[in-house]
Protein backbone atom coordinates (compact mmCIF):
# COMPACT_ATOMS: atom_id res chain seq x y z
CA UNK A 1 58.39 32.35 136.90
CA UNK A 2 60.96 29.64 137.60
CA UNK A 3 62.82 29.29 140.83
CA UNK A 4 65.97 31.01 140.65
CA UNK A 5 69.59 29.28 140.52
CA UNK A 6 71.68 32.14 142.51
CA UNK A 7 69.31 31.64 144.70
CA UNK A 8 69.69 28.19 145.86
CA UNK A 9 73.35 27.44 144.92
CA UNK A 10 75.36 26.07 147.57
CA UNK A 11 72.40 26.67 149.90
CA UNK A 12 71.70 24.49 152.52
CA UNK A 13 68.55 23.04 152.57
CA UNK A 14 66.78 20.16 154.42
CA UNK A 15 63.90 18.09 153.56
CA UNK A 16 61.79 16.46 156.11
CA UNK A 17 60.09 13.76 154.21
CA UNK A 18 62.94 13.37 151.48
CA UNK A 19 62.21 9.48 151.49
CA UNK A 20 58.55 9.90 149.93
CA UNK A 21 57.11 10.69 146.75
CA UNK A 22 56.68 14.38 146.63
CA UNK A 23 60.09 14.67 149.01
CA UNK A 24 62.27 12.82 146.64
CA UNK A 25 60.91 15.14 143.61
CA UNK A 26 62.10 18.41 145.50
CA UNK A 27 65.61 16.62 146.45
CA UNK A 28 65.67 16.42 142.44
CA UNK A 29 64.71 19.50 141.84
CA UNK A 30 67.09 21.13 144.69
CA UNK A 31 70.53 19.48 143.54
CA UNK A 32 69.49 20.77 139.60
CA UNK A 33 69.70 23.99 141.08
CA UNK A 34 72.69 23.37 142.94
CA UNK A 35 71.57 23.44 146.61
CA UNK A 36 73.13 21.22 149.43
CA UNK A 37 70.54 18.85 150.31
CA UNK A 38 70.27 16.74 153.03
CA UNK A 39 67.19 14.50 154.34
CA UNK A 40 65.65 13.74 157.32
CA UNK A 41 63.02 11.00 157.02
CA UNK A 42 61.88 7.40 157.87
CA UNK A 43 62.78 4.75 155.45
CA UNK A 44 60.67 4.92 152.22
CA UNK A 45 57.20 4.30 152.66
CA UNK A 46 56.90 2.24 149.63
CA UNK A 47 59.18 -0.63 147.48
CA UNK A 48 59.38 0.43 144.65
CA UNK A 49 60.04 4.37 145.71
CA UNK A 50 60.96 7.46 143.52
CA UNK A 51 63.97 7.82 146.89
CA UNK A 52 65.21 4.48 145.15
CA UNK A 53 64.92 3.83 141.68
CA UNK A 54 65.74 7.75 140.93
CA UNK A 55 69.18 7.56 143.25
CA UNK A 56 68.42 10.11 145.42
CA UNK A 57 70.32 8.84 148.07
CA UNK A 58 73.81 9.44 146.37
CA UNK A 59 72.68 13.23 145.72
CA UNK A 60 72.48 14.34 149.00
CA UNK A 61 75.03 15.61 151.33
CA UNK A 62 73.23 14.35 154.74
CA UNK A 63 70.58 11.43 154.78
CA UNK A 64 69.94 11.02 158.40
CA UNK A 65 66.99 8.49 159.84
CA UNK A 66 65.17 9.88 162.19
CA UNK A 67 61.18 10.02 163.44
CA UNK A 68 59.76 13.34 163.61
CA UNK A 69 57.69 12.12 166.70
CA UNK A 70 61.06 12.16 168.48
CA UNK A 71 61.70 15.44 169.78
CA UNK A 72 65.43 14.83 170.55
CA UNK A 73 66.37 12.76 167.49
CA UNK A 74 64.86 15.76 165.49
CA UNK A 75 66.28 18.15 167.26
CA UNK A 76 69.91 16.46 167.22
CA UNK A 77 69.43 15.87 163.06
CA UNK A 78 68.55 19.90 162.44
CA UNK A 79 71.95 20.85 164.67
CA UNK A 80 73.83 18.60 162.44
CA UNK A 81 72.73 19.40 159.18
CA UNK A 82 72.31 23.29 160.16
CA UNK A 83 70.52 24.11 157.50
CA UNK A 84 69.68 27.99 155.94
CA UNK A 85 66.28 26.28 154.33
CA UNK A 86 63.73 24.18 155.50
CA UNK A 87 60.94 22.35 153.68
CA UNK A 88 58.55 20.45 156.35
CA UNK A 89 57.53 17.18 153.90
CA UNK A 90 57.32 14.20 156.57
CA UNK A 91 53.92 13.44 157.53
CA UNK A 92 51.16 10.70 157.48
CA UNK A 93 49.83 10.96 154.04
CA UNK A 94 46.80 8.97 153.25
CA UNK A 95 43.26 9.68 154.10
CA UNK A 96 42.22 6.17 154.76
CA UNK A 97 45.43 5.38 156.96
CA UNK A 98 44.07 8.07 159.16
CA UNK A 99 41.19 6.59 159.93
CA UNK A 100 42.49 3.16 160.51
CA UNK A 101 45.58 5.38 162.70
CA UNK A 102 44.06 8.50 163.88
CA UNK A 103 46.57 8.87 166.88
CA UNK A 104 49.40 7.95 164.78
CA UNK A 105 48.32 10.48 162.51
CA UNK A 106 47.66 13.62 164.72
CA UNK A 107 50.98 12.80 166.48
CA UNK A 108 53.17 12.32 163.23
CA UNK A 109 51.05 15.78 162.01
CA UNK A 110 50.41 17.90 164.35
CA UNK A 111 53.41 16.99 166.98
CA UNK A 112 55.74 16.31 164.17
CA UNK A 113 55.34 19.83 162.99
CA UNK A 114 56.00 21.17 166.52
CA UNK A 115 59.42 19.56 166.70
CA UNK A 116 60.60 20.36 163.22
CA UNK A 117 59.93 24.20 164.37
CA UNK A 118 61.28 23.53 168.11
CA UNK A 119 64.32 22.34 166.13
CA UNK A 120 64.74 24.87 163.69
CA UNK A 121 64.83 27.86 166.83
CA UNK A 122 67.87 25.63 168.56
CA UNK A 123 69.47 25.14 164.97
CA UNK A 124 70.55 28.77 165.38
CA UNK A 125 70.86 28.31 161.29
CA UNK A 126 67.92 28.42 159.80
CA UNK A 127 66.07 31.45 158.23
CA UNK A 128 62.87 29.86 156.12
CA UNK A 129 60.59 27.38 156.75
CA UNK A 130 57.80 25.98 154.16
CA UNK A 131 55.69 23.66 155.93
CA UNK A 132 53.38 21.67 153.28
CA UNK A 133 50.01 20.58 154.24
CA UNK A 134 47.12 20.12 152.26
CA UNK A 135 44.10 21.34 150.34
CA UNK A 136 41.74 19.45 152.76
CA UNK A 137 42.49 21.14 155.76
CA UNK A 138 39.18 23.99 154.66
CA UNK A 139 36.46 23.25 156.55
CA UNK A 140 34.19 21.72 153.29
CA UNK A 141 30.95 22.46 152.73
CA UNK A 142 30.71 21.12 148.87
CA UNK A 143 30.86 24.75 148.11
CA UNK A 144 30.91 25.58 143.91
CA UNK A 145 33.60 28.31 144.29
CA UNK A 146 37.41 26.87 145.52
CA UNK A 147 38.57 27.94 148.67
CA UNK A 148 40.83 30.80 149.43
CA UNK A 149 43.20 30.85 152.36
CA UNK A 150 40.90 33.19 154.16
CA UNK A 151 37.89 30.29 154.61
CA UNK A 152 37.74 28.11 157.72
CA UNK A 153 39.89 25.37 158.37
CA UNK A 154 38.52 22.21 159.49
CA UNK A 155 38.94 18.31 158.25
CA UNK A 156 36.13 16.05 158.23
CA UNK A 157 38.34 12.85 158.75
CA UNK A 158 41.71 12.31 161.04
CA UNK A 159 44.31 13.17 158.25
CA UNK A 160 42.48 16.35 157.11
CA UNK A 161 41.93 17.66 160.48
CA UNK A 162 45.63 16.99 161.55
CA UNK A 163 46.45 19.22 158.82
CA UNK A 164 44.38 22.05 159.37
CA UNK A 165 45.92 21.49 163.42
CA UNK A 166 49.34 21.73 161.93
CA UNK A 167 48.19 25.13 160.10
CA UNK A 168 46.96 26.50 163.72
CA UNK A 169 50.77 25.10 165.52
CA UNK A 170 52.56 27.29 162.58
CA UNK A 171 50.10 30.31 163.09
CA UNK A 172 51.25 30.16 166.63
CA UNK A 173 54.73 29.35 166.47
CA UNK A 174 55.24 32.39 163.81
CA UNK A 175 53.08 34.73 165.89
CA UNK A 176 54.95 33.58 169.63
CA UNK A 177 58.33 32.86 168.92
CA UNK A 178 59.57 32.72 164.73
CA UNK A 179 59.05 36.15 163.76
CA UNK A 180 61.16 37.64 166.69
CA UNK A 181 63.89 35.06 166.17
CA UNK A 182 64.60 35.59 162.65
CA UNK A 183 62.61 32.63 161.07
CA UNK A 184 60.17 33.30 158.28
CA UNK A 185 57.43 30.41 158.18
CA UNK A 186 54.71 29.93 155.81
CA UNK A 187 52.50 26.85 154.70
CA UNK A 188 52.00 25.50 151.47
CA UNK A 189 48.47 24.07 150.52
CA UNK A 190 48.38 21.88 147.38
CA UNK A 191 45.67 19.49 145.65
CA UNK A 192 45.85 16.30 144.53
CA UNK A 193 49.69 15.85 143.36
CA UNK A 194 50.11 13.45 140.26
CA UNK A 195 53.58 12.33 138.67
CA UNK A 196 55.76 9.47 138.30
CA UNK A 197 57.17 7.68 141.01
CA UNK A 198 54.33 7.36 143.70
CA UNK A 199 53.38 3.78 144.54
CA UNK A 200 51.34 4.43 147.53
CA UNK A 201 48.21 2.22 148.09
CA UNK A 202 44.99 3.62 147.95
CA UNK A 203 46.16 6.71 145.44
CA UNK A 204 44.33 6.65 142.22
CA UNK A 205 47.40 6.71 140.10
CA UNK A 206 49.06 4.02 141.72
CA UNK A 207 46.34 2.08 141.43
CA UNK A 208 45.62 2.80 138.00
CA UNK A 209 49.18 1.75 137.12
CA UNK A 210 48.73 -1.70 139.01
CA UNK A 211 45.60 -2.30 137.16
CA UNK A 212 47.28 -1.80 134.02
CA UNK A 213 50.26 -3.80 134.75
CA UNK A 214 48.14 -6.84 135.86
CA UNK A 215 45.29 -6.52 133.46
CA UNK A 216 42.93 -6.35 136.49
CA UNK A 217 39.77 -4.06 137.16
CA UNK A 218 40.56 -0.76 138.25
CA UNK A 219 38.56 -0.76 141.99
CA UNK A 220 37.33 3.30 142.27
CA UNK A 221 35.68 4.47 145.54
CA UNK A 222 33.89 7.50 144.56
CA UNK A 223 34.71 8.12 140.71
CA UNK A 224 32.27 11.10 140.78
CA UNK A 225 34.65 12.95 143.39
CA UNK A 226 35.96 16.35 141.69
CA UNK A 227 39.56 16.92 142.61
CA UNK A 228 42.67 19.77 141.28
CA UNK A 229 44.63 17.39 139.86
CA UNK A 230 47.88 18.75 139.03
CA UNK A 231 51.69 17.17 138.24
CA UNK A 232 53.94 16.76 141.16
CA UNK A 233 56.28 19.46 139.48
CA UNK A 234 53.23 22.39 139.86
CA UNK A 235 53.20 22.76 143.49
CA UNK A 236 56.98 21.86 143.72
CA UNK A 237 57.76 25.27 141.62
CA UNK A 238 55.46 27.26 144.05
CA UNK A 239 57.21 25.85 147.28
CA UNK A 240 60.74 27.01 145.54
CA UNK A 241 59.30 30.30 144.48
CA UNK A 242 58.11 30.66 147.76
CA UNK A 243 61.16 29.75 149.90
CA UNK A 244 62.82 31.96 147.56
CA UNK A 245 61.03 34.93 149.26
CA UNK A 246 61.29 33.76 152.43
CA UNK A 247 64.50 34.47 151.96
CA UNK A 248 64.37 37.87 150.50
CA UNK A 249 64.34 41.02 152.28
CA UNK A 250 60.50 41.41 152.39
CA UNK A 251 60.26 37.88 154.23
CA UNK A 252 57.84 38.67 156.63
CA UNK A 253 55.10 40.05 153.90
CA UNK A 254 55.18 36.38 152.57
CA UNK A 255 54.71 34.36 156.05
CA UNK A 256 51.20 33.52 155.95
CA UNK A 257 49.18 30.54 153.89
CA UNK A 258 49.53 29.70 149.81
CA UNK A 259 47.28 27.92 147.67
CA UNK A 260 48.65 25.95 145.00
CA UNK A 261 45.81 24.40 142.83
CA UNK A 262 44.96 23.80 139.27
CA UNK A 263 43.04 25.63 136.78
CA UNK A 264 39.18 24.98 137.18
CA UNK A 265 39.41 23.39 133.88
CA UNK A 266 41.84 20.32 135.89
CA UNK A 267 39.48 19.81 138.66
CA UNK A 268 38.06 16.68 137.12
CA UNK A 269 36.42 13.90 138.64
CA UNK A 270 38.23 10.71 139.40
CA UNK A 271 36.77 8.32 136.87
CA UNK A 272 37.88 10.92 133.97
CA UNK A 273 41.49 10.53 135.27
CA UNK A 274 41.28 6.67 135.37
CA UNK A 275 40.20 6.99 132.16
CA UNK A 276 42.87 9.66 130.81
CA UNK A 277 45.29 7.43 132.24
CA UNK A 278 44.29 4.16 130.30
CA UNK A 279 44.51 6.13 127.19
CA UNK A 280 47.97 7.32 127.65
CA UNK A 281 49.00 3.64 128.97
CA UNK A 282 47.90 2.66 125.52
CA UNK A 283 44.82 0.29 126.74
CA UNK A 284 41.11 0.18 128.09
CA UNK A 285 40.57 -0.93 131.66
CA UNK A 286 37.77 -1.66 133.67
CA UNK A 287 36.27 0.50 136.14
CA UNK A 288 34.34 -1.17 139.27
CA UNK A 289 32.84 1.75 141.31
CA UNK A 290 32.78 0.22 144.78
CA UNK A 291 30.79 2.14 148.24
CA UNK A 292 33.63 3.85 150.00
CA UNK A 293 34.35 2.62 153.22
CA UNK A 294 34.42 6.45 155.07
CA UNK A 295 33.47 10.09 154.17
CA UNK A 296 35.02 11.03 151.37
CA UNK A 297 34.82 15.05 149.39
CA UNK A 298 32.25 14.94 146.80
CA UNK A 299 33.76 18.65 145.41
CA UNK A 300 37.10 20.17 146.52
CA UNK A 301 38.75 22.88 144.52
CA UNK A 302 41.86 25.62 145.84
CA UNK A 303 41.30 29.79 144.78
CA UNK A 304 45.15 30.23 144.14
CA UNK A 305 44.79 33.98 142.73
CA UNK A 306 46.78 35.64 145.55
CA UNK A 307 49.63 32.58 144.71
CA UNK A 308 48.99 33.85 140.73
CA UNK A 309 49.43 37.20 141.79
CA UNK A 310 51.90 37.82 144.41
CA UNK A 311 54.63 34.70 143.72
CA UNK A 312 53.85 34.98 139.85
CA UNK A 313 53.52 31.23 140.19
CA UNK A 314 51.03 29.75 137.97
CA UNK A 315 50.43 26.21 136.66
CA UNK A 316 51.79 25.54 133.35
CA UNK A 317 51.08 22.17 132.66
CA UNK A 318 46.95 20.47 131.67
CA UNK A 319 45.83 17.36 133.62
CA UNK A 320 46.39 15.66 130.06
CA UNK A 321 49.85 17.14 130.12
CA UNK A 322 50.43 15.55 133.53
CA UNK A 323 49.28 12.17 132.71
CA UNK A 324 51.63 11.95 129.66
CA UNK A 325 54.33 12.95 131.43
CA UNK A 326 53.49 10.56 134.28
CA UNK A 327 52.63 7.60 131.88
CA UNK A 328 55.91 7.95 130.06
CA UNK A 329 57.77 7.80 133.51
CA UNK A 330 56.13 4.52 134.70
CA UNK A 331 56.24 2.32 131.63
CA UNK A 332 60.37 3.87 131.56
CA UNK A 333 60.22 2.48 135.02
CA UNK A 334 58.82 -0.68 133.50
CA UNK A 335 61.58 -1.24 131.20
CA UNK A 336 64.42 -0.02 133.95
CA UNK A 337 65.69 2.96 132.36
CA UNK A 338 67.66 5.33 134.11
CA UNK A 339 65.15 7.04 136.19
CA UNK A 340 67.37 9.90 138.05
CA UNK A 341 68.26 11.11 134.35
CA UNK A 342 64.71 10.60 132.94
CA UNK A 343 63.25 12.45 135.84
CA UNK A 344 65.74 15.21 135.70
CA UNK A 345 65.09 15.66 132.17
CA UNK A 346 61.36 16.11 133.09
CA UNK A 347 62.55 19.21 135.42
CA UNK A 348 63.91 20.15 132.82
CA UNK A 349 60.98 19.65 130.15
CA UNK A 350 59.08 21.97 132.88
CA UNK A 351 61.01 24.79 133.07
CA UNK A 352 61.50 25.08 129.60
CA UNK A 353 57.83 24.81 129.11
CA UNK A 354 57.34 27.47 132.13
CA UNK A 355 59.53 29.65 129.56
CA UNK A 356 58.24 29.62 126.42
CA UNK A 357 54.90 30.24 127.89
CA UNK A 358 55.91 33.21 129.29
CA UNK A 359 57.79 34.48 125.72
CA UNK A 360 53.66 33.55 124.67
């Protein structure tokens, strides 16, 4: 199913995070449907960013700068935009960050996501919140089967932990105040997102890209790792779809925790991505397995069935798929071509691929 245009025309929607990777994708994605988007975010985290070289900026109808650690400066930017739509993007990304910034990270996380919903109450606008988190907030035990929603959150390291903490601040938050005020809330829990446009360090297709660009060895922590890869554009779908029932009239039947994962068949491991990657790059690159600095998932795979089943959201698109798709966008990157039309056009390639597998 694809998220619906009557939906989201003219609706007003904020992004928390628009400034980062997946953030900018959804602004794309939004204005194609014809929502009003505004942002509320720090600069971009990286240079190059998808926010810049895709335009993002002039699509939006409010692109405000504020720090989500700032209770008042978020609160002022939600009154201002007043927006019907919420989708909670800003956080502390990266694993390895977190351990180098653990209180940095639990207060951009875990705080962060207390003032986006202490805003959205004094809004007096809003009506649906999707806040995104992560696959590793489960408590993992290396288990063979993927987890469902209903197993134990945890989070071996800072970032993961902060995530499964932000799950428990929107479990209370619906339970004490959102569901009596009108607010439907639900999180959004999504594997490891490829696509074009991410230049964060210490990603693997970042990295991979650099190493190909510079001819260099391609440094891999823990190639053996098995993650659910899947393209940017996958989870992005499920977060409309799901919004999209937030919305509805049977709102409160759909506040609780989503999955969004890959088939089994694109949980790889890390080294066959690298390697996927150099093929569609049109090369060979070396691979230097170096000892990982901190604890790092050895097996990590999402159960999205209930997802499958009661959003008829699915992924539609193979980890070999993804890295075409993604490949094409960086070496178009390379050669400066239009990126905002190029990665519209991909949002458009997935829809349209979304719909002939359903006339399958």
């Amino acid at each position: 199913m694809n998220p619906s245009p009557a939906i989201w025309q003219e609706q007003s929607v904020l992004v928390t995070g628009h400034t980062g990777f997946k953030g900018a994708w959804l602004c794309l994605w939004l204005h194609q449907l014809g929502a009003r988007v505004s942002g509320l975010a720090l600069d971009p985290p990286t240079n190059p960013s998808l926010y810049q070289s895709a335009g993002v900026e002039g699509l939006l109808e409010v692109d405000l700068r504020a720090d989500i650690r700032d209770l008042g400066a978020t609160e002022a930017a939600i009154c201002q935009i007043r927006p019907t739509v919420i989708f909670h993007l800003a956080a502390q990304p990266l694993v390895n960050y977190g351990y180098e910034y653990p209180v940095e990270t639990y207060a951009v996380n875990v705080m962060g996501t207390v003032h986006v919903l202490e805003a959205a109450r004094k809004a007096g606008s809003v009506r649906a919140v999707v806040v995104v988190t992560t696959d590793k907030c489960y408590e993992n035990h290396e288990w063979v089967y993927p987890y469902r929603e209903t197993d134990p959150l945890g989070g071996f390291d800072p970032y993961s932990n902060s995530k499964a903490c932000a799950e428990l601040v929107v479990s209370a938050y619906r339970s004490s105040f959102l569901q009596f005020e009108g607010i439907a809330v639900a999180t959004a829990r999504a594997g490891n997102v490829i696509g074009g446009g991410d230049w964060a360090m210490g990603r693997l297709i970042p990295d991979c890209v650099r190493a190909f660009q510079s001819g260099k060895a391609l440094r891999l922590r823990y190639p053996q790792a098995v993650r659910p890869w899947q393209h940017i554009l996958e989870p992005l779908s499920g977060y409309l779809l799901l919004a999209e029932r937030l919305l509805g009239d049977e709102a409160a039947e759909f506040c609780e925790a989503w999955n969004f994962g890959p088939s089994v068949a694109d949980s790889r491991a890390v080294g066959e991505v690298a390697r996927l990657a150099a093929e569609a790059w049109g090369g060979t690159v070396e691979i230097m397995d170096v000892a990982p600095v901190h604890h790092e998932a050895g097996l990590l795979q999402l159960d999205s069935s209930k997802t499958r089943s009661r959003l008829s959201w699915q992924p539609r698109w193979s980890v070999e798929q993804a890295i075409r798709c993604l490949i094409e966008w960086y070496q178009a990157a390379e050669q400066q071509v239009a990126m905002q039309n190029l990665s519209l056009e991909m949002i458009d390639r997935y829809v349209q691929s979304q719909r002939e597998e359903v006339v399958r």
